[in-house]
C-alpha atoms as a PDB file:
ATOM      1  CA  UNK A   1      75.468 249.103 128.193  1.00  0.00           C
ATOM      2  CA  UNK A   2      73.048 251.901 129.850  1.00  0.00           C
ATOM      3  CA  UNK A   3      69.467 251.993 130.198  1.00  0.00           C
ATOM      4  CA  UNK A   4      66.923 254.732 131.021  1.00  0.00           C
ATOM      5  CA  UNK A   5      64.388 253.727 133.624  1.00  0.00           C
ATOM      6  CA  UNK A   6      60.825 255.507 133.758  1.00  0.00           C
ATOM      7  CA  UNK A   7      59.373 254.467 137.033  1.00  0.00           C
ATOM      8  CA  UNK A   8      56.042 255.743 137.863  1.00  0.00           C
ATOM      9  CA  UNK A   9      53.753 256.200 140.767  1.00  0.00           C
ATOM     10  CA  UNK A  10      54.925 254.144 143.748  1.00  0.00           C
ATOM     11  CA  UNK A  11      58.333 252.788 142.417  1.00  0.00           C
ATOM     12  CA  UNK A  12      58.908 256.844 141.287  1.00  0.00           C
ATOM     13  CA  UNK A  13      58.869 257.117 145.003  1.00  0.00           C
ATOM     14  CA  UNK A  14      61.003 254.210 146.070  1.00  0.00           C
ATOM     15  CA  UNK A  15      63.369 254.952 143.518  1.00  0.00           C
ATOM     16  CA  UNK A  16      63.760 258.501 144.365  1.00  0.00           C
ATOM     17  CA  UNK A  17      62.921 259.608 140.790  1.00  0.00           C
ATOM     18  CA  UNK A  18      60.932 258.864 137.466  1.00  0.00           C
ATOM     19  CA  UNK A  19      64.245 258.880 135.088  1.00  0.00           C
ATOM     20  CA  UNK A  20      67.251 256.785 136.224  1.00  0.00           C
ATOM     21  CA  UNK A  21      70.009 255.374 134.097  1.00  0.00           C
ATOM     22  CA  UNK A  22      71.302 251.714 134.829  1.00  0.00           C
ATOM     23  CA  UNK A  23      74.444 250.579 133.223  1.00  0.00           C
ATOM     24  CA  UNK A  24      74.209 246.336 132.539  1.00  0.00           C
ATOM     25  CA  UNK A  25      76.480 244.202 131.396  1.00  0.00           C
ATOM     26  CA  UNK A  26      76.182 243.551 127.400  1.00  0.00           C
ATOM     27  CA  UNK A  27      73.628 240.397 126.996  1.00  0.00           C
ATOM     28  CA  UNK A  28      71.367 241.775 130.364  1.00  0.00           C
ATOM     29  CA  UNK A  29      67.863 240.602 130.068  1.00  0.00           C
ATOM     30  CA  UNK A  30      65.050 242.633 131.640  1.00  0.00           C
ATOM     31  CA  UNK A  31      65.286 240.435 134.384  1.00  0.00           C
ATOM     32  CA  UNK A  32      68.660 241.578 135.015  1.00  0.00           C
ATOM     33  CA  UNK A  33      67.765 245.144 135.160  1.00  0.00           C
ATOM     34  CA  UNK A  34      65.017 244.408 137.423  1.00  0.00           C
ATOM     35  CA  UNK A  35      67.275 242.859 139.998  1.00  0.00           C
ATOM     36  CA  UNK A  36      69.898 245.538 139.593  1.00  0.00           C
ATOM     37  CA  UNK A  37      67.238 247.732 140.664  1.00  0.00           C
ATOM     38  CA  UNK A  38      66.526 245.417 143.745  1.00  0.00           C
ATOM     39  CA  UNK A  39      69.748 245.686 145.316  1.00  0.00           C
ATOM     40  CA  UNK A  40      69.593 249.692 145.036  1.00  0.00           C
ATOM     41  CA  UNK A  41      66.163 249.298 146.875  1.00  0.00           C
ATOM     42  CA  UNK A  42      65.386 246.111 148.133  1.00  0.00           C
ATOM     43  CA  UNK A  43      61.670 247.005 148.845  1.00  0.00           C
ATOM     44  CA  UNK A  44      60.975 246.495 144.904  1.00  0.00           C
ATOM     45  CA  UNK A  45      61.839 242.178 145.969  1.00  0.00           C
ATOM     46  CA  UNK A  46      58.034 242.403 147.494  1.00  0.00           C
ATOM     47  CA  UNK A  47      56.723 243.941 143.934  1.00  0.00           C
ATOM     48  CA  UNK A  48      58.240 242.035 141.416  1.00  0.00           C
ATOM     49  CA  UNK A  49      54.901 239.763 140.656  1.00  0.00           C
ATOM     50  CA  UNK A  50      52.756 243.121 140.439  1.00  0.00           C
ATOM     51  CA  UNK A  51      54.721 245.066 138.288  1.00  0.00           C
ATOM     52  CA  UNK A  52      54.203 244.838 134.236  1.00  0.00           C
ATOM     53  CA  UNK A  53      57.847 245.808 132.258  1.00  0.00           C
ATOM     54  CA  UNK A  54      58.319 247.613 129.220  1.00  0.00           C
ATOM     55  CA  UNK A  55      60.623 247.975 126.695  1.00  0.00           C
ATOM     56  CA  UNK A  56      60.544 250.776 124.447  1.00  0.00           C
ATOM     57  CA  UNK A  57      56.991 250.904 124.916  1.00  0.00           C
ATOM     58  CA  UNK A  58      55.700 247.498 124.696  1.00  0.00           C
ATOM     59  CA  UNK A  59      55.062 244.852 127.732  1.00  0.00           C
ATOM     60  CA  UNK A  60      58.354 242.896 127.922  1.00  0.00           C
ATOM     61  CA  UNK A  61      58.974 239.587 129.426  1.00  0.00           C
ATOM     62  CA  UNK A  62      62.174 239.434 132.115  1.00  0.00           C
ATOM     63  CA  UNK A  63      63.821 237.197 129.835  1.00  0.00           C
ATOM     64  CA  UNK A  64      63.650 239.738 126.631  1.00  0.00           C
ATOM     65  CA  UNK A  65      67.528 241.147 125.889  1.00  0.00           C
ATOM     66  CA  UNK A  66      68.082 244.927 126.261  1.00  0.00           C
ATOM     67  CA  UNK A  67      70.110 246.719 124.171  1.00  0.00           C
ATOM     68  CA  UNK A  68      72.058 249.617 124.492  1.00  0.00           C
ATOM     69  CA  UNK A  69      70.002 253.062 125.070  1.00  0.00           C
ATOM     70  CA  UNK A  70      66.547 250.820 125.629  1.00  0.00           C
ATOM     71  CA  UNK A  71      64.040 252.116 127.741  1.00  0.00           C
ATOM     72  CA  UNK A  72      62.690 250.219 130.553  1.00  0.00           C
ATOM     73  CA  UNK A  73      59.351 251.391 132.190  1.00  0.00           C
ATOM     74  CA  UNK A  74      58.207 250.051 135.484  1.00  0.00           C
ATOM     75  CA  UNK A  75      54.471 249.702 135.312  1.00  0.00           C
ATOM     76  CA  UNK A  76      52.968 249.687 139.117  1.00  0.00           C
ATOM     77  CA  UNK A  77      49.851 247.458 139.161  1.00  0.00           C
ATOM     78  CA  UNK A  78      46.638 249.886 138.363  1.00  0.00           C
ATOM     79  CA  UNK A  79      43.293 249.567 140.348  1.00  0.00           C
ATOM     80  CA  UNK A  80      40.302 251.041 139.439  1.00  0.00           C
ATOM     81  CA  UNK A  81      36.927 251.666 139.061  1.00  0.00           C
END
């Protein structure tokens, strides 16, 4: 199956651009995708507690299923004030 990843900020940067696709195995969890995305850059293994996932627009948890054509969007941690 393929994904579309929207990485913003930060990760945009590491990942050399805000819209990649990543093809998964059928069954991949959003875990899965995440450590696809890993072993293209392995600096994301340091982030992986400070960044929020979504899934077609709502927060996901890394062991939610993807589906085929799902958006993933790789939330960098947001400081402010």
């Amino acid at each position: 199956m393929r994904i579309g990843i929207a990485a913003f900020a930060g990760l945009r940067e590491l990942l050399g651009g805000s819209d990649l696709n990543l093809d998964l195995p059928a069954g991949a969890c959003v875990g899965d995708a995440w450590s696809a995305l890993e072993l293209r850059q392995p600096a994301l293994v340091s982030l992986a507690a400070s960044t929020r996932l979504a899934r077609n627009g709502r927060v996901a948890s890394r062991e939610e299923v993807l589906s085929d054509g799902d958006e993933l969007a790789l939330l960098p941690p947001v400081g402010g004030g």
